[in-house]
N, C-alpha and C. Protein backbone atom coordinates (compact mmCIF):
# COMPACT_ATOMS: atom_id res chain seq x y z
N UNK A 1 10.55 31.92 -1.93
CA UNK A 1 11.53 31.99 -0.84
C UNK A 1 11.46 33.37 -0.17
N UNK A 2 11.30 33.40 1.18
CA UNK A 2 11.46 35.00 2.02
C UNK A 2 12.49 35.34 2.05
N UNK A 3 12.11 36.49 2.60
CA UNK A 3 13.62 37.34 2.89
C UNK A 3 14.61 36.63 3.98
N UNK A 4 14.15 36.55 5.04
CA UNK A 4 14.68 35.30 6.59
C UNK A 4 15.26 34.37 5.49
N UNK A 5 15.03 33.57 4.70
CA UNK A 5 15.80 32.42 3.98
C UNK A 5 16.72 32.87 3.42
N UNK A 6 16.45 33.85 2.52
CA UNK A 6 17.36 34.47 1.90
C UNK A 6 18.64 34.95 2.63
N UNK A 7 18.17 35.42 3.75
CA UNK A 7 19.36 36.40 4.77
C UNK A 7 20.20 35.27 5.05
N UNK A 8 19.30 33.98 5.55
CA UNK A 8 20.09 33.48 6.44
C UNK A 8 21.21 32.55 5.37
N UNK A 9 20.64 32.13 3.59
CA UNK A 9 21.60 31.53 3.14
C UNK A 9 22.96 31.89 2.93
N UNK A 10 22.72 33.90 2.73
CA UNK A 10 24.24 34.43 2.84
C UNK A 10 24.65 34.50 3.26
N UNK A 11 24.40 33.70 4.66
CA UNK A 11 26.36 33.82 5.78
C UNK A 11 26.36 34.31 6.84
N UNK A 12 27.18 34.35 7.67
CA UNK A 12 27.49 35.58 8.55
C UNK A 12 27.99 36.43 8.23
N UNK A 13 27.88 36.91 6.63
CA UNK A 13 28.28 38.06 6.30
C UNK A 13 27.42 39.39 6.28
N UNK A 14 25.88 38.48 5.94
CA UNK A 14 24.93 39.22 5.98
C UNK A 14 24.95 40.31 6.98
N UNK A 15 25.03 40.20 8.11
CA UNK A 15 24.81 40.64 9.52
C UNK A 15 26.01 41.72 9.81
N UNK A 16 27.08 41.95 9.40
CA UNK A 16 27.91 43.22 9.26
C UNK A 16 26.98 44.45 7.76
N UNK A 17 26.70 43.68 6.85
CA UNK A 17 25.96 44.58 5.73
C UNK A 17 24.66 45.33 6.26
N UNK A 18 23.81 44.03 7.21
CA UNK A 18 22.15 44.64 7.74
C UNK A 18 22.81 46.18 8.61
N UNK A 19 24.01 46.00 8.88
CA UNK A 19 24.46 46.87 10.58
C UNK A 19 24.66 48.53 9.70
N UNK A 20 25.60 47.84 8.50
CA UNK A 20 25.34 49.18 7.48
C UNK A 20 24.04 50.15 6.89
N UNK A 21 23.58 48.91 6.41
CA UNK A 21 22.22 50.03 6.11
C UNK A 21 21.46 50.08 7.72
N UNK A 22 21.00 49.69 8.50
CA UNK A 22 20.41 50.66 10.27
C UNK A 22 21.60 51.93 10.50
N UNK A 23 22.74 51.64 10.13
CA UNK A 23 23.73 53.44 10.85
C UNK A 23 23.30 54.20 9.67
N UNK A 24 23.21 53.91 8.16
CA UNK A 24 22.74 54.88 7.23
C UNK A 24 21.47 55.39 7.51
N UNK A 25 20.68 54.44 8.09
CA UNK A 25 19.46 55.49 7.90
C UNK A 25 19.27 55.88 9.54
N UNK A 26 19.83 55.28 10.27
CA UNK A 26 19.57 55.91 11.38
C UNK A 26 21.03 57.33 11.07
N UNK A 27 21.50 57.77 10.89
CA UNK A 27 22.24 58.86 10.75
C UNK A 27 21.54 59.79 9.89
N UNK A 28 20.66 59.29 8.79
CA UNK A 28 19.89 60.16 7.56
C UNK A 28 18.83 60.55 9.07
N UNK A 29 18.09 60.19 9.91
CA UNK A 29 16.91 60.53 10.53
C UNK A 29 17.38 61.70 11.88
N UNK A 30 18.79 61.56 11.86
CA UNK A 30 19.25 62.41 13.08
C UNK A 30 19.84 63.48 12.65
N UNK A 31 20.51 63.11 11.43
CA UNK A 31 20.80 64.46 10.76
C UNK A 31 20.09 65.36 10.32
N UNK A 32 18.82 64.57 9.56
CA UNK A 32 17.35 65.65 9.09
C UNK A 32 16.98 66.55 10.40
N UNK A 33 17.43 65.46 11.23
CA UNK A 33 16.66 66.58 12.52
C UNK A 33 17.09 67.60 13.59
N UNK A 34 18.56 67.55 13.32
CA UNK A 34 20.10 67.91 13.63
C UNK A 34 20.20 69.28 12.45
N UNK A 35 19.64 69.09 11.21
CA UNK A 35 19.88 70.12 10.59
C UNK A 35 18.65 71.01 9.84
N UNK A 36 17.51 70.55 10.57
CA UNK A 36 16.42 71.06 10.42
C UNK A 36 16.96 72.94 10.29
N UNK A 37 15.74 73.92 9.86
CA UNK A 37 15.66 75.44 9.36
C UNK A 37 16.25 75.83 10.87
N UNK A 38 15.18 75.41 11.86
CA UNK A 38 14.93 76.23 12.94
C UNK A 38 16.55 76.00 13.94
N UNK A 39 17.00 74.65 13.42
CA UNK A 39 18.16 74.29 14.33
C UNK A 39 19.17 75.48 13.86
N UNK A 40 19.56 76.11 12.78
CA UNK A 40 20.50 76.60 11.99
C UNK A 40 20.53 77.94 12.60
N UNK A 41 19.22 78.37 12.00
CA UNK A 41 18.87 79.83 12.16
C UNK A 41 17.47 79.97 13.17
N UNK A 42 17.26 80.48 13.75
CA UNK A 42 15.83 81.03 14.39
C UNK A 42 15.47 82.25 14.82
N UNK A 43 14.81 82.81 14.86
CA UNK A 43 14.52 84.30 15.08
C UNK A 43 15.36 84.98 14.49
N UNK A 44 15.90 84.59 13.08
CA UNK A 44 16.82 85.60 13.11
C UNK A 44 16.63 86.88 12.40
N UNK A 45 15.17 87.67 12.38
CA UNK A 45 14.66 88.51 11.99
C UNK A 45 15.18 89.64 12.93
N UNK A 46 14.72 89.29 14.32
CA UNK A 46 14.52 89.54 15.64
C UNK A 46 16.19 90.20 15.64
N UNK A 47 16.97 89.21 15.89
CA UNK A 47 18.29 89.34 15.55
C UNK A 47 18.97 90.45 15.03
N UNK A 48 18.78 90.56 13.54
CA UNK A 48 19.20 91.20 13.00
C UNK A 48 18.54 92.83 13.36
N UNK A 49 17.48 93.19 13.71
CA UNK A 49 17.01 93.99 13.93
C UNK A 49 17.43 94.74 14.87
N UNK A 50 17.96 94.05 16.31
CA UNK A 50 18.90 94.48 17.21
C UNK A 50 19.99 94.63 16.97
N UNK A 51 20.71 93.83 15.98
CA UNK A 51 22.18 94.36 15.63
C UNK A 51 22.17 95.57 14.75
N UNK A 52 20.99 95.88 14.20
CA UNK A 52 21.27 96.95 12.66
C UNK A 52 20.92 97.99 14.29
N UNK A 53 20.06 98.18 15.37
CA UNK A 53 19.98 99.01 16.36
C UNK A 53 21.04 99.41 17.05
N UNK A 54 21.93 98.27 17.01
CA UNK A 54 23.23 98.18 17.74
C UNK A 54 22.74 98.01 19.22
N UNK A 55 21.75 97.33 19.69
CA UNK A 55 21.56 96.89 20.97
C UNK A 55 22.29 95.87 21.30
N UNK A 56 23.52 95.86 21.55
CA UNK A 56 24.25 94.60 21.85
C UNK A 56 23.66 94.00 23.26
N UNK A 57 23.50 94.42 24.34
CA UNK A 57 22.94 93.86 25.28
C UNK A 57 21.41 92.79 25.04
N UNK A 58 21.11 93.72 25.10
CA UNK A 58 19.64 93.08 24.22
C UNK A 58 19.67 91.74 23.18
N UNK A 59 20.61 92.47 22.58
CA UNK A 59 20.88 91.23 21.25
C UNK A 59 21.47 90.07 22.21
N UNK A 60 22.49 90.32 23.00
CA UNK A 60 23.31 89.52 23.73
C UNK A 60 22.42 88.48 24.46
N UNK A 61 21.54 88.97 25.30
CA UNK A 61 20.31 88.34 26.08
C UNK A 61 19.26 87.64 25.54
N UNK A 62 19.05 87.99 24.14
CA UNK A 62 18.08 87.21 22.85
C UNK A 62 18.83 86.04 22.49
N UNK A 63 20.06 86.52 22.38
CA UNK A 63 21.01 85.51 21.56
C UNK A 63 21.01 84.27 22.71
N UNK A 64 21.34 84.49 24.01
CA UNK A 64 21.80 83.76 24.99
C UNK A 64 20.26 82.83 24.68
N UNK A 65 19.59 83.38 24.90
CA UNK A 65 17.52 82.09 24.92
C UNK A 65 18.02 81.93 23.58
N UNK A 66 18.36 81.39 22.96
CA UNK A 66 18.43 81.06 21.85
C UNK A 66 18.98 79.60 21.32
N UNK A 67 17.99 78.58 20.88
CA UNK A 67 18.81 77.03 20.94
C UNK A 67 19.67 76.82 19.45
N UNK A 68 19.27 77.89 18.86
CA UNK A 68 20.11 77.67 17.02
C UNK A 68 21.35 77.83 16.88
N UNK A 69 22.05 77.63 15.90
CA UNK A 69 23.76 77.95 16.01
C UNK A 69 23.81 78.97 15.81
N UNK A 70 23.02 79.68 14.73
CA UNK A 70 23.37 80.89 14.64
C UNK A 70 23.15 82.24 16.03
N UNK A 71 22.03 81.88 16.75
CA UNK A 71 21.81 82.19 18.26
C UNK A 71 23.25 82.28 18.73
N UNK A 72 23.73 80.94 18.71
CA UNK A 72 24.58 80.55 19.60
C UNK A 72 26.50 81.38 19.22
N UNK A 73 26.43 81.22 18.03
CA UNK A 73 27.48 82.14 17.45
C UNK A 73 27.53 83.52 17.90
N UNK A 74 26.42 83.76 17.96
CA UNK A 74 26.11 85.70 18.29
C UNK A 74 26.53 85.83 19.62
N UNK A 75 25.76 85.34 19.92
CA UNK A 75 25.98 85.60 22.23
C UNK A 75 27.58 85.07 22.26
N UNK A 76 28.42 83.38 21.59
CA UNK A 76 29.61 84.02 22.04
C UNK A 76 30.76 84.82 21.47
N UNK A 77 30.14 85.46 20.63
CA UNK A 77 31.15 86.57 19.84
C UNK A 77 30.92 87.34 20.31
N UNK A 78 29.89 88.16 21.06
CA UNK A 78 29.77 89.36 21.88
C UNK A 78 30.05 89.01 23.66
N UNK A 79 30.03 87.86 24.41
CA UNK A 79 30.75 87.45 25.13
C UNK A 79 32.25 87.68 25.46
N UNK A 80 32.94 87.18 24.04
CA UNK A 80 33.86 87.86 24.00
C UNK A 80 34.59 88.96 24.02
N UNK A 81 35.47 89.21 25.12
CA UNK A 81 36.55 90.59 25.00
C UNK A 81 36.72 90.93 23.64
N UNK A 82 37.46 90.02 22.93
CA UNK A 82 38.20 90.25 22.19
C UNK A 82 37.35 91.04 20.85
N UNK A 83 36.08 90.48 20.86
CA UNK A 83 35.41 90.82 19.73
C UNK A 83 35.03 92.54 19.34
N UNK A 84 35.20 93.02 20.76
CA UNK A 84 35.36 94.63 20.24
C UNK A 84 36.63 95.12 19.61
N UNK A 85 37.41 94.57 19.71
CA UNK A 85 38.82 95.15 18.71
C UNK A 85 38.63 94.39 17.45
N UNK A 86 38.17 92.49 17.42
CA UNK A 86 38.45 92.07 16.30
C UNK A 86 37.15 91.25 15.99
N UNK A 87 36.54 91.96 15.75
CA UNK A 87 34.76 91.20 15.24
C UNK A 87 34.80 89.99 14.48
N UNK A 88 35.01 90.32 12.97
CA UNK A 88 35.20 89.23 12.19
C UNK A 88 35.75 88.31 12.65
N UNK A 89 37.04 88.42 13.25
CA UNK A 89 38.05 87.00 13.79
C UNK A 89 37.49 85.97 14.02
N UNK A 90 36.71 87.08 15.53
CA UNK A 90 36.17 86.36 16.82
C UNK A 90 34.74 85.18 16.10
N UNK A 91 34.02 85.92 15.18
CA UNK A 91 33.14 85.40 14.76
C UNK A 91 33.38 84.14 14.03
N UNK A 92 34.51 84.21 13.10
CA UNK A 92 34.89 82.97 12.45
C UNK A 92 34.96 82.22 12.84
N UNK A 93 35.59 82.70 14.49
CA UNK A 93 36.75 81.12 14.98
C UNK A 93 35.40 80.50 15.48
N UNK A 94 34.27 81.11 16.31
CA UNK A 94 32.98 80.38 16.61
C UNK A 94 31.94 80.51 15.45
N UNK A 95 32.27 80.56 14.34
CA UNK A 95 31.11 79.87 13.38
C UNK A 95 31.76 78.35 13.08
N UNK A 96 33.34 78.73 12.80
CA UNK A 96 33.76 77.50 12.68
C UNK A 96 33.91 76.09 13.56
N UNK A 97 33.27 76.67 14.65
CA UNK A 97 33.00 75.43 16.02
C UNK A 97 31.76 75.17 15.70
N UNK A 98 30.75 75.78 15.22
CA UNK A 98 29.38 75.05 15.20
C UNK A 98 28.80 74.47 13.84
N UNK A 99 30.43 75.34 13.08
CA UNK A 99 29.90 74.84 11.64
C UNK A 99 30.44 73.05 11.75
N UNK A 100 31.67 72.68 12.00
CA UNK A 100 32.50 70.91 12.87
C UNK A 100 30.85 70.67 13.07
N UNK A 101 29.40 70.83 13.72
CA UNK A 101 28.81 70.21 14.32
C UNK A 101 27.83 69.96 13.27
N UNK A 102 27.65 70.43 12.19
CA UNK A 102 26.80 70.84 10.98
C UNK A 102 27.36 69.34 10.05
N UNK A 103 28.74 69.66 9.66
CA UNK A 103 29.16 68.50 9.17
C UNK A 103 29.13 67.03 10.06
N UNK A 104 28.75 66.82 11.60
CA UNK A 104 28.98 65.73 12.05
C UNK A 104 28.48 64.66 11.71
N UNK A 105 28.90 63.28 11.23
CA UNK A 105 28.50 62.53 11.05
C UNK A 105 28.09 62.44 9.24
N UNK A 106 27.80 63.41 8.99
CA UNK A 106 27.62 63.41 7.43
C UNK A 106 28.27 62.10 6.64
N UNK A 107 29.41 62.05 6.73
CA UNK A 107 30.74 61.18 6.08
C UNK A 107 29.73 59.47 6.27
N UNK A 108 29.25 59.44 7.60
CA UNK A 108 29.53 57.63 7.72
C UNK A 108 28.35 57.14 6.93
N UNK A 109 27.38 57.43 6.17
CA UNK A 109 26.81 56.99 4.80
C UNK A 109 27.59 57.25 4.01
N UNK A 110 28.74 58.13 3.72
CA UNK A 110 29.77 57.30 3.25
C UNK A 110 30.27 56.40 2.77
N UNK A 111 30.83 56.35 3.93
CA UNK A 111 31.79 54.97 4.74
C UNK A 111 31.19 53.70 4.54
N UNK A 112 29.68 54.02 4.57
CA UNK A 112 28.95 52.26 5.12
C UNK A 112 28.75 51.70 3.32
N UNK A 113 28.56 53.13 2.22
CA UNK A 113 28.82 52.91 0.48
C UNK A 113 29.69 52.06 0.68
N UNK A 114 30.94 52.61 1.07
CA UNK A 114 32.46 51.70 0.45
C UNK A 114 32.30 50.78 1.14
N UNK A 115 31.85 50.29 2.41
CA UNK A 115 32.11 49.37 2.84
C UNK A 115 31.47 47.88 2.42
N UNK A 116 29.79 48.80 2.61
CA UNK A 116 28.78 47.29 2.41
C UNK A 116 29.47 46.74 0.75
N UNK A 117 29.62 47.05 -0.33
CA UNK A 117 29.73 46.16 -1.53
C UNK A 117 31.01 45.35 -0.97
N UNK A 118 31.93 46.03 -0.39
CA UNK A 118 33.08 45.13 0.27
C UNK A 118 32.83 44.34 0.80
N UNK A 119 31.89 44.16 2.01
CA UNK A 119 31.44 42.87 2.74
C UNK A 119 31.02 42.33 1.70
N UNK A 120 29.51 42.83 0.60
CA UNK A 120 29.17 41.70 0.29
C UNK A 120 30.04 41.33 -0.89
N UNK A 121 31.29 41.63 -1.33
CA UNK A 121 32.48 40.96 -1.78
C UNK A 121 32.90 39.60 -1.34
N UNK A 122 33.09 40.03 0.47
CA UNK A 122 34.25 38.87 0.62
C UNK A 122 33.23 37.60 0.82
N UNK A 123 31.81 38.34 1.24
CA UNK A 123 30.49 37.11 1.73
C UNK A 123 30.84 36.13 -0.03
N UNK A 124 30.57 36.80 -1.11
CA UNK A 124 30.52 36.17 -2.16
C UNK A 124 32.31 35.07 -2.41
N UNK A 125 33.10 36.20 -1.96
CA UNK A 125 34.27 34.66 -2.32
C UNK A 125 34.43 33.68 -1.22
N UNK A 126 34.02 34.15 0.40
CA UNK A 126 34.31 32.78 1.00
C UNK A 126 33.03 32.21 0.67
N UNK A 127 32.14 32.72 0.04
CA UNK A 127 30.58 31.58 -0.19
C UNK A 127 30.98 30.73 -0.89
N UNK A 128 32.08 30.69 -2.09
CA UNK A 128 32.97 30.25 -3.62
C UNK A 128 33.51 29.34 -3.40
N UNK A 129 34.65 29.78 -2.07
CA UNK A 129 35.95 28.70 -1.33
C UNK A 129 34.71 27.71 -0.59
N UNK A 130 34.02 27.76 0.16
CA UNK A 130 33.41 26.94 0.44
C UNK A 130 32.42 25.65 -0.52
N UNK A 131 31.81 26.38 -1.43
CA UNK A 131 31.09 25.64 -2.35
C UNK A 131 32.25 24.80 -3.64
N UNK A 132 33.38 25.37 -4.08
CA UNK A 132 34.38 24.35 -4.54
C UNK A 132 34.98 23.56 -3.54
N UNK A 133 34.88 23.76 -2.23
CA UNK A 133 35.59 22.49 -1.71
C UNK A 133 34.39 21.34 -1.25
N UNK A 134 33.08 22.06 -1.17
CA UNK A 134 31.98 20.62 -1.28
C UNK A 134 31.72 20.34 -3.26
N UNK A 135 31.98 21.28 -3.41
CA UNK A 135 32.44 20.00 -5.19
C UNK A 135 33.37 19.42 -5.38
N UNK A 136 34.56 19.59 -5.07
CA UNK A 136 35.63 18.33 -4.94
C UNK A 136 35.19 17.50 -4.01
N UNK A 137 34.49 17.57 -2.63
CA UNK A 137 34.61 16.75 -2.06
C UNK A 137 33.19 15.33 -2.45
N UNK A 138 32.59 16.47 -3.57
CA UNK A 138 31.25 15.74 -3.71
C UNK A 138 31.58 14.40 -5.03
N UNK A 139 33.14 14.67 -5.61
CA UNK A 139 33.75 14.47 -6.70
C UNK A 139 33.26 14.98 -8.10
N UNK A 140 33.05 16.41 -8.08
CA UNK A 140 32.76 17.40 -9.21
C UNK A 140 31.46 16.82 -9.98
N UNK A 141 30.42 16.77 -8.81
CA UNK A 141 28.89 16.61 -8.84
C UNK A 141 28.46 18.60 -9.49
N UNK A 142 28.24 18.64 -10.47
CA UNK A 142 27.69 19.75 -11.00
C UNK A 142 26.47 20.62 -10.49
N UNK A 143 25.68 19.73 -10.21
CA UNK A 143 24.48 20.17 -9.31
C UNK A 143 25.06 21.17 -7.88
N UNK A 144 25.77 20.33 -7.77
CA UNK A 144 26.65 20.92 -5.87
C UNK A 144 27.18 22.63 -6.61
N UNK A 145 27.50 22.67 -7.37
CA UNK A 145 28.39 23.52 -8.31
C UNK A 145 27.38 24.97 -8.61
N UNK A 146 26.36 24.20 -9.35
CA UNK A 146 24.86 25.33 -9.93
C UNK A 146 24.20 26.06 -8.77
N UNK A 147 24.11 25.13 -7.57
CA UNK A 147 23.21 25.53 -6.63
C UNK A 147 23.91 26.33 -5.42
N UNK A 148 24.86 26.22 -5.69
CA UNK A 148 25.69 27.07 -4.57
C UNK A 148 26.10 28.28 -5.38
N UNK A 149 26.07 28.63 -6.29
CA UNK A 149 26.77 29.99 -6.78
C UNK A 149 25.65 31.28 -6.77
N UNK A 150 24.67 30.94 -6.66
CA UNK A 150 23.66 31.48 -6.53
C UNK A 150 23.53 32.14 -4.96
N UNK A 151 23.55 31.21 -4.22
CA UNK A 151 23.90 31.17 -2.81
C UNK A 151 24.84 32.44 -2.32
N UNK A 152 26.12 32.13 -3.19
CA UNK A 152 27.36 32.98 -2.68
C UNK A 152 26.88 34.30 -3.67
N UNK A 153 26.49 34.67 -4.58
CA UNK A 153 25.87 35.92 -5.19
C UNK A 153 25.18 36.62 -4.26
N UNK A 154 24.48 36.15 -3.03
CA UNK A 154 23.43 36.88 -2.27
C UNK A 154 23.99 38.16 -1.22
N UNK A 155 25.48 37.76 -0.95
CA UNK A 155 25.90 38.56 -0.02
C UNK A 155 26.33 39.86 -1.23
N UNK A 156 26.68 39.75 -2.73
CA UNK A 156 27.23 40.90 -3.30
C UNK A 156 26.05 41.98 -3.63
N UNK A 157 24.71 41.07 -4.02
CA UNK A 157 23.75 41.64 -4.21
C UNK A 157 23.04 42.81 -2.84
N UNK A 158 23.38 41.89 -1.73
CA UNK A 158 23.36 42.65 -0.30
C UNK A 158 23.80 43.79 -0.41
N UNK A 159 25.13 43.89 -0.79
CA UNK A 159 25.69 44.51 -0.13
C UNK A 159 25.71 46.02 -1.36
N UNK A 160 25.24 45.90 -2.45
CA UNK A 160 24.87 46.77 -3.23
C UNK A 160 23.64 47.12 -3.55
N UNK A 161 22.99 46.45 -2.39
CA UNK A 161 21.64 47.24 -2.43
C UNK A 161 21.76 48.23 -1.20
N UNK A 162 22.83 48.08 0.03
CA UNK A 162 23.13 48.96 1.18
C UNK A 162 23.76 50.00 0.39
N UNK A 163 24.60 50.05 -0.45
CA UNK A 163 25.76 51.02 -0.61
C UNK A 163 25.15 51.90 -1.70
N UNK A 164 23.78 51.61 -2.73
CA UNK A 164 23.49 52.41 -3.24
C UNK A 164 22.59 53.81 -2.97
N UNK A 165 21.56 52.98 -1.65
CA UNK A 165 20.76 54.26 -0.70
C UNK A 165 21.86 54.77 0.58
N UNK A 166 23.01 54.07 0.85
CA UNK A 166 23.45 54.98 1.46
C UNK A 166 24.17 55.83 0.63
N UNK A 167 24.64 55.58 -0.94
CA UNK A 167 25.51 56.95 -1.22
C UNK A 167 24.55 58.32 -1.38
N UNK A 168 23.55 57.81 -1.92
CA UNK A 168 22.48 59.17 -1.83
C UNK A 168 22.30 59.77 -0.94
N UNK A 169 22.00 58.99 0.57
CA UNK A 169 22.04 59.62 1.71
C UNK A 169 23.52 60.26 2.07
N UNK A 170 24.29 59.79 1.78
CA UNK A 170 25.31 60.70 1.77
C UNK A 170 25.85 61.94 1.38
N UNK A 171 25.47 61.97 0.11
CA UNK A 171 25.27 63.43 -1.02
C UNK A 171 24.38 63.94 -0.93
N UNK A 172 23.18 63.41 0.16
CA UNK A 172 22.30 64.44 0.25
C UNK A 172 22.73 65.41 1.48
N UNK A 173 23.30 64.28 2.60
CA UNK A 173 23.11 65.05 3.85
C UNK A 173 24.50 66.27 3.56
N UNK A 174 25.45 65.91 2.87
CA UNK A 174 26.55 66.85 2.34
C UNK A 174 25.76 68.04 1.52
N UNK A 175 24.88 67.86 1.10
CA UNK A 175 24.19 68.93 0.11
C UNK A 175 23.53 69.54 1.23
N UNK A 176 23.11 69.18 2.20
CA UNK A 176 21.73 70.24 3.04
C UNK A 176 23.17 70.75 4.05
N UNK A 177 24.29 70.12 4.51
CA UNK A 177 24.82 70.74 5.21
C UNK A 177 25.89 71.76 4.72
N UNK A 178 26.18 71.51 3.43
CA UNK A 178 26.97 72.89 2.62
C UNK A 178 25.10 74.38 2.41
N UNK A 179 24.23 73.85 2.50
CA UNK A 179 23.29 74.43 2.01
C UNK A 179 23.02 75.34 3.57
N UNK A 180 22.84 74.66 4.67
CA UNK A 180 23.02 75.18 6.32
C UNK A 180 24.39 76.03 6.53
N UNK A 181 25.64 75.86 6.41
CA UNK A 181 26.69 76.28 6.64
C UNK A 181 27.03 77.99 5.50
N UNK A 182 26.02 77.57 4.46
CA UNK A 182 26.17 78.63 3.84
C UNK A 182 25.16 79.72 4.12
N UNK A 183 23.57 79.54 4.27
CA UNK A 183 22.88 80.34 5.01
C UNK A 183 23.39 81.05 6.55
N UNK A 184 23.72 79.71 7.49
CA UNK A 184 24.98 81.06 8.35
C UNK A 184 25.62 81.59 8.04
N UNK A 185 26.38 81.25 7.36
CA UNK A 185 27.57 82.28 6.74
C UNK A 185 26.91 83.56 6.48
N UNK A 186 26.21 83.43 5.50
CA UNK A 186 25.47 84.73 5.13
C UNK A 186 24.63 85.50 6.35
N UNK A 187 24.06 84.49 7.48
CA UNK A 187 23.38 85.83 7.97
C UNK A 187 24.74 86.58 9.23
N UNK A 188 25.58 85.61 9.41
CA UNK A 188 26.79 86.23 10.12
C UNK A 188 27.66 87.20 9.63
N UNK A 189 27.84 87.51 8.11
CA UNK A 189 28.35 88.37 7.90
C UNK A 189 27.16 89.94 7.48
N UNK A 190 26.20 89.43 7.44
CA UNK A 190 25.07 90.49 7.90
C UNK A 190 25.56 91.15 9.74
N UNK A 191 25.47 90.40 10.68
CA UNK A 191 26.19 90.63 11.61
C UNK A 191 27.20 91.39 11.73
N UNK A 192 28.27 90.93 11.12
CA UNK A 192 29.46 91.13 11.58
C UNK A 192 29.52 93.17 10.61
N UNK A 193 28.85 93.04 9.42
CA UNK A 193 28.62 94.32 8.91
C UNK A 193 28.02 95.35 10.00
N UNK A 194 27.03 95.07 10.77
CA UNK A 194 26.50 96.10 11.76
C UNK A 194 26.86 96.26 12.90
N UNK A 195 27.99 95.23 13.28
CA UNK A 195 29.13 95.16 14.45
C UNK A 195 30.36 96.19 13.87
N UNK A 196 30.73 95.80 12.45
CA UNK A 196 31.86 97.20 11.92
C UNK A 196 31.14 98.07 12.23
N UNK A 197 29.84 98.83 11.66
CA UNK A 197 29.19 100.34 11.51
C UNK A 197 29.50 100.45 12.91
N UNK A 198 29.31 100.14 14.35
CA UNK A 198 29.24 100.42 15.47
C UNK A 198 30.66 100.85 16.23
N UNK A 199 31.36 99.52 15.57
CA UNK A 199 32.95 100.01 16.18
C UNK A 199 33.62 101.50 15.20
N UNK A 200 32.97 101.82 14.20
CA UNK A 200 33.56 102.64 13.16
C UNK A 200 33.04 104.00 13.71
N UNK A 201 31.15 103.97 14.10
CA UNK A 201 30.73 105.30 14.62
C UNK A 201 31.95 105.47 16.48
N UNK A 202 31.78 104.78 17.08
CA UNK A 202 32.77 104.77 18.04
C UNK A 202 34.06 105.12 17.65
N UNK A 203 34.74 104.77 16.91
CA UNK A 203 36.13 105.75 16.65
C UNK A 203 35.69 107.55 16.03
């Protein structure tokens, strides 16, 4: 028996479970590429080299060509007014806007875990309600009984074969994006250290 037979004996339940595993892995393929090295951090050799100089302009104008978050954090913390009286602040409040973009989407491999064994739950009990009411109606023909339970098993089996590669994909993409969020962290407070030395030689 193929897979097409198989799909099609479990129901229209099947077809909410298939929808789960395509958003898991289409979210695992956008996130890998969403949270790739170069997206996070880039040049940030370059970077740092101008801030330990204290070329803020320079840095400012590097930072601006710059497509990474961490790029993108730098140019608007020095953009900012405010960031010459309050560096750190300023820096937090925009790491913490690009860090929201780091976590996006992470969660719905998740979501599609808890969900798919649920579909293929309810696929398996209305497969049940249906197959006992063609055995009463068959007058408790046993055969009708054997051959349908098998049937209604297909949507639970479905639906825990979706929910087990998406929880991995889930704990993974949570693992590379605590693993991204923490490498900025670290090279921003490299930053934000050679932004104090500057406001400190200035007083």
């Amino acid at each position: 028996m193929d897979i097409f037979t198989i799909f099609t004996k479990g129901g229209v339940v099947m077809y909410p479970i298939l929808l789960c595993s395509i958003v898991s892995v289409a979210i695992l393929f956008e996130r890998l590429f969403a949270l790739r090295k170069s997206r996070i951090i880039s040049n940030s050799e370059l970077l740092m080299h101008l801030a330990e100089k204290h070329s803020w302009d320079e840095l400012k104008e590097t930072a601006k060509k710059g497509d990474d978050l961490f790029s993108r954090v730098i140019y608007m913390t020095l953009s900012d007014p405010s960031s010459e009286t309050d560096t750190q602040k300023i820096t937090e409040i925009y790491a913490k806007k690009v860090t929201e973009e780091i976590y996006s989407h992470t969660s719905i491999p998740g979501v599609m875990a808890t969900l798919s064994p649920l579909l293929g739950l309810l696929g398996t009990v209305l497969g049940m309600i249906r197959i006992f009411n063609k055995f009463t109606e068959a007058g408790g023909n046993p055969m009708i009984l054997a051959g349908g339970i098998w049937e209604a098993l297909i949507t639970t089996a479905a639906g825990l074969t979706v929910a087990i590669p998406s929880l991995i994909i889930y704990r993974y993409l949570t693992y590379t994006a605590e693993k991204s969020v923490g490498e900025l962290e670290f090279a921003l407070e490299k930053f934000i250290v050679f932004k104090g030395q500057k406001d400190n030689e200035e007083k």
